[in-house]
Protein backbone atom coordinates (compact mmCIF):
# COMPACT_ATOMS: atom_id res chain seq x y z
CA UNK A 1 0.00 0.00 0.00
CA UNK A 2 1.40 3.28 -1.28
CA UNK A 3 0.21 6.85 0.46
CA UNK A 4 -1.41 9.20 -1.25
CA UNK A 5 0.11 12.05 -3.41
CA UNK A 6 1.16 14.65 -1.29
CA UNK A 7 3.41 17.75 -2.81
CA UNK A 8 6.73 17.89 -2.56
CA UNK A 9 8.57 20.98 -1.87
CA UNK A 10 10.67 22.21 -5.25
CA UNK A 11 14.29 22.86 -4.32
CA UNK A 12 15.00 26.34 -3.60
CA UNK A 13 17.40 26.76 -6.20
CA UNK A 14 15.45 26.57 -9.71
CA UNK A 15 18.48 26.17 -11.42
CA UNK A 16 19.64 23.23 -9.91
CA UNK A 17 16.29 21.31 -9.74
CA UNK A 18 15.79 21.55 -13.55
CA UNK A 19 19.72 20.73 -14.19
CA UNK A 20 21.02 23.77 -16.30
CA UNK A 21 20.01 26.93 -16.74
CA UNK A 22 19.85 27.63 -20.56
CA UNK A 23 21.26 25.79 -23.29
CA UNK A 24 23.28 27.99 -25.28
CA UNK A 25 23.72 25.32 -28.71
CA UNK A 26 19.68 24.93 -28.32
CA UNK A 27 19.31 28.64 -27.48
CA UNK A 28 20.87 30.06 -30.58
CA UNK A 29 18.73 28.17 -32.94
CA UNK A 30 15.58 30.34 -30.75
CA UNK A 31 17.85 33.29 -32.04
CA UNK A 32 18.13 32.28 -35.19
CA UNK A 33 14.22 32.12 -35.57
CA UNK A 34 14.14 35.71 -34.12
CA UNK A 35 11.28 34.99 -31.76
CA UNK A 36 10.44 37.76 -29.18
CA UNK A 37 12.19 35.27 -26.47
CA UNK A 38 11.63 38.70 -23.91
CA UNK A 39 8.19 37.20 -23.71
CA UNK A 40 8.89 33.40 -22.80
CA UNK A 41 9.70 32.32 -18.91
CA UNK A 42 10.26 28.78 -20.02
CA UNK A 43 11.77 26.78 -22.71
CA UNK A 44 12.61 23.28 -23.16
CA UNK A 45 13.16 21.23 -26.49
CA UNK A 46 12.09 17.66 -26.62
CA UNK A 47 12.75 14.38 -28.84
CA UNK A 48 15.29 12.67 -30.94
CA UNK A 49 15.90 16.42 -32.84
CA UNK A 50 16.90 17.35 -28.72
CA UNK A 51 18.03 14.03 -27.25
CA UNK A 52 20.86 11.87 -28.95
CA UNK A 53 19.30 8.55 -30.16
CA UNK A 54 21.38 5.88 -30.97
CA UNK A 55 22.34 5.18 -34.65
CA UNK A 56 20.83 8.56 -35.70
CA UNK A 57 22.36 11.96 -37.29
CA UNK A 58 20.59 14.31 -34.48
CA UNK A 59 21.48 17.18 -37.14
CA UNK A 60 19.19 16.33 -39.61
CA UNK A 61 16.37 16.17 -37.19
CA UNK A 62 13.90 19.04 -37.12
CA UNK A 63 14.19 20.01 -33.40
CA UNK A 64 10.82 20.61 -31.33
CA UNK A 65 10.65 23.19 -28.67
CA UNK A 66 7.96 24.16 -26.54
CA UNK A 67 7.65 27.83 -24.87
CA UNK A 68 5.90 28.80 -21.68
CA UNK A 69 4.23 32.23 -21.75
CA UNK A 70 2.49 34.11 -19.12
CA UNK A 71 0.70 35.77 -21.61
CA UNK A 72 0.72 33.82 -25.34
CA UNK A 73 -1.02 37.04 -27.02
CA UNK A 74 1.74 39.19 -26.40
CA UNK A 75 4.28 36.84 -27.99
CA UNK A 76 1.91 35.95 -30.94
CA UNK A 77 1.37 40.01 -31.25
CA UNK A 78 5.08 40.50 -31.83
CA UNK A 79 5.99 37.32 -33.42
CA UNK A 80 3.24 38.08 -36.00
CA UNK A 81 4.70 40.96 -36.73
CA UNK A 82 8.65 39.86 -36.57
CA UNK A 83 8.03 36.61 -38.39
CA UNK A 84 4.74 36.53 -40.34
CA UNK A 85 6.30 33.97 -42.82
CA UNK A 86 6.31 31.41 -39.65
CA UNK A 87 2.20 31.18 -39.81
CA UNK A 88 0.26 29.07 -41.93
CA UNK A 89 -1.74 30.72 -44.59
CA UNK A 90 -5.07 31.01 -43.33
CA UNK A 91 -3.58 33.11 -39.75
CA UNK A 92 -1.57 35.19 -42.52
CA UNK A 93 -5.43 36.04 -44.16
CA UNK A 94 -6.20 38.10 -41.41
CA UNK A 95 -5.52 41.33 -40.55
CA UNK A 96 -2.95 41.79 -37.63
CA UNK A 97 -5.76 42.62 -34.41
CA UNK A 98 -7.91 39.75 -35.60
CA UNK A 99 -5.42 37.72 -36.01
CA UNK A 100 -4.14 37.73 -32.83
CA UNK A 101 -7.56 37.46 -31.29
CA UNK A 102 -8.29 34.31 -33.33
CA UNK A 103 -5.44 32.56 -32.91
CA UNK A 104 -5.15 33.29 -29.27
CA UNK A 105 -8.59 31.81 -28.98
CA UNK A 106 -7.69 28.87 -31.49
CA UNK A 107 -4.89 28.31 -29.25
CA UNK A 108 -6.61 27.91 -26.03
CA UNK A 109 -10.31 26.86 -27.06
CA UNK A 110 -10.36 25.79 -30.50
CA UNK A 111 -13.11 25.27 -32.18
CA UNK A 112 -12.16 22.15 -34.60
CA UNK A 113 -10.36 20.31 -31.61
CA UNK A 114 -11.87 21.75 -28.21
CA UNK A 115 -10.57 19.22 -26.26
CA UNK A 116 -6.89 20.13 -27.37
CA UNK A 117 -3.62 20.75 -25.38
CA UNK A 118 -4.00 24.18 -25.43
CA UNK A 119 -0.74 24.64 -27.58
CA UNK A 120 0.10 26.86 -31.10
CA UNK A 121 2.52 25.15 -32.86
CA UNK A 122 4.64 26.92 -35.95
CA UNK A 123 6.48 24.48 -37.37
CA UNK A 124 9.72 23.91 -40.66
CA UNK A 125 10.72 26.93 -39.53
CA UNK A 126 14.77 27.23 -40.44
CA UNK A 127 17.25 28.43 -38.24
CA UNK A 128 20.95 28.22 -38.31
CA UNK A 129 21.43 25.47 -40.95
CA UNK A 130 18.21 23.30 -39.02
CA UNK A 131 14.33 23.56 -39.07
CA UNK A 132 12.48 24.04 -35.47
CA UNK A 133 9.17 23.29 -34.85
CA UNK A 134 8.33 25.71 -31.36
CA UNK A 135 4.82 25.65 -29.45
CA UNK A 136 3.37 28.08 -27.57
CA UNK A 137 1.82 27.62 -24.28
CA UNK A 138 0.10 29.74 -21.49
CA UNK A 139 1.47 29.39 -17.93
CA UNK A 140 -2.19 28.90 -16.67
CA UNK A 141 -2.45 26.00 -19.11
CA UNK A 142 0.63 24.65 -18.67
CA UNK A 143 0.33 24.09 -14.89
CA UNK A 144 -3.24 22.64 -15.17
CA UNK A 145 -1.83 19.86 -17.30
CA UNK A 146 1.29 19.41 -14.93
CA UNK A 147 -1.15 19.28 -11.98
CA UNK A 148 -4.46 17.78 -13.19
CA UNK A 149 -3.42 15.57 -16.14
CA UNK A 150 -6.36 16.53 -18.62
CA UNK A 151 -4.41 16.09 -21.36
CA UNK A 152 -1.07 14.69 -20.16
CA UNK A 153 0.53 16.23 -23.18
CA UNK A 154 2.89 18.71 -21.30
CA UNK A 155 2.97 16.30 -18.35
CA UNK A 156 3.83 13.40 -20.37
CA UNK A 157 6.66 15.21 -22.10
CA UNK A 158 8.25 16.40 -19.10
CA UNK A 159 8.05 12.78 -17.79
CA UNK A 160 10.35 11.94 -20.08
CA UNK A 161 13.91 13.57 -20.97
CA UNK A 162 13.88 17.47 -22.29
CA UNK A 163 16.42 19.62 -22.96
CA UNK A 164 16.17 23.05 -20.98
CA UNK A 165 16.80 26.11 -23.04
CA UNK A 166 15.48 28.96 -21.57
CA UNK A 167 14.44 29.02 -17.79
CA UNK A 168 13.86 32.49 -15.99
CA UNK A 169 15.94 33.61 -14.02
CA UNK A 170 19.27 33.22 -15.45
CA UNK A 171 22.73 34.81 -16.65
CA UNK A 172 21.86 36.19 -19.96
CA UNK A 173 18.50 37.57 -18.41
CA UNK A 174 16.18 36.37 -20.71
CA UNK A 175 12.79 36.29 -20.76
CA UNK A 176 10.56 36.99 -17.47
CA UNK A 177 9.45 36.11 -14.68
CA UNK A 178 6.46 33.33 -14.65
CA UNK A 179 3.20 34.18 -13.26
CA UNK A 180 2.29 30.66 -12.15
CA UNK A 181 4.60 28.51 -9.61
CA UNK A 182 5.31 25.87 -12.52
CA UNK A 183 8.64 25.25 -11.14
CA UNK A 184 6.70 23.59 -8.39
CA UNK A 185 4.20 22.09 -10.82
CA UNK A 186 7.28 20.22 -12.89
CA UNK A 187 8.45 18.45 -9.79
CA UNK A 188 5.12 17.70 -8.66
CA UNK A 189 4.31 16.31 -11.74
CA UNK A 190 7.34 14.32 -11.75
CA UNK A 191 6.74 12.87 -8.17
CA UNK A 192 3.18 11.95 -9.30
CA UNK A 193 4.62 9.81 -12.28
CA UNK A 194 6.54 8.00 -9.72
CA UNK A 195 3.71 7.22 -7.65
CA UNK A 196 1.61 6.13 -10.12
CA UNK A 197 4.20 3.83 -12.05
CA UNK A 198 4.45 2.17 -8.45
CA UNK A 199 0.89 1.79 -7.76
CA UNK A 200 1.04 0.41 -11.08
CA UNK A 201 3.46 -2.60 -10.15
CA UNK A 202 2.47 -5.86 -8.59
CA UNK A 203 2.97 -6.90 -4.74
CA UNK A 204 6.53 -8.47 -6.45
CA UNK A 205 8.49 -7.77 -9.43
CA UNK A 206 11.94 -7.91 -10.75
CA UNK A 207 13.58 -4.26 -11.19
CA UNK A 208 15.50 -6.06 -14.15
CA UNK A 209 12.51 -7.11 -16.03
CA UNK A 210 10.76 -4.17 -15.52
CA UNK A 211 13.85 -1.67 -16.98
């Protein structure tokens, strides 16, 4: 018999409980896509364009980042007007207000796919020699999916290995402050996945056959 979740405190020092501050290989290709990064608290890039996987040439990969925004209108308001050619053709129809206001709602309502993960994605976007594909998130939405698992698409990627690029505060100073305790949300959503995968288990197992 397991106990119940209960939180865990995150480590005082941010840095140190997500591992590195910001990537600066990872970081560049952000650059390199000019995206109003002055807007983004958090940024971490995910899968085999990210993390090394054996027998493949991680270089031809398109790399996939996701960015944590405390408020995703104001980065889609300047990145509409820094990188227009980064949005699909039918956000480019619009003019510039409406724009925003659609896809902001698109982003966090929908209307095709309501029951969606709350993300904009812009994707073959080139940047220093490599494409990126980068999603935009809300930190409201973003913690409700570490915390309550709705979706367990931002939960379920940070169960797994990610790359951190960008998280506030650090060196450079980039980006801003969050609005949301996420850091908290992260490890509790880590410390969740551990108590689940061992009420998961049977009375006895092998740690061998299990890994």
């Amino acid at each position: 018999m397991f106990p119940p979740f209960s939180k865990q405190p995150a480590p005082e020092n941010t840095q140190t409980s997500l591992n590195i501050c910001c990537n600066d290989d990872y970081l560049d290709l952000l650059f390199g896509a000019s995206l109003p990064l002055d807007q983004v608290c958090y940024a971490f890039a995910y899968g085999s364009g990210a993390i090394p996987q054996k027998g493949e040439n991680q270089k031809e990969k398109m790399v996939d980042f996701i960015l944590v925004c405390n408020n995703s209108m104001l980065f889609h308001q300047k990145n509409q007007l820094w990188n227009p050619a980064h949005y699909s053709l039918p956000w480019r129809l619009f003019k510039t207000e409406r724009l925003i206001n659609n896809l902001y709602w698109f982003q966090r309502d929908g209307f095709l796919f309501p029951k969606g993960a709350k993300l904009f994605y812009n994707t073959l976007i080139p940047s220093r020699g490599r494409l990126i594909k980068y999603g935009v998130i809300d930190t409201e939405d973003f913690e409700a999916d570490l915390l309550d698992w709705p979706k367990l698409y931002i939960a379920g990627r940070l169960h797994k290995p990610v790359l951190n690029v960008l998280v506030w505060p650090n060196d450079q100073k980039l980006g801003q402050e969050p609005n949301r305790p996420i850091w908290q949300a992260i490890n509790d959503n880590r410390w969740m996945a551990v108590q689940a995968a061992l009420l998961l288990l049977p009375d006895k197992f092998s740690v061998k056959v299990r890994l």
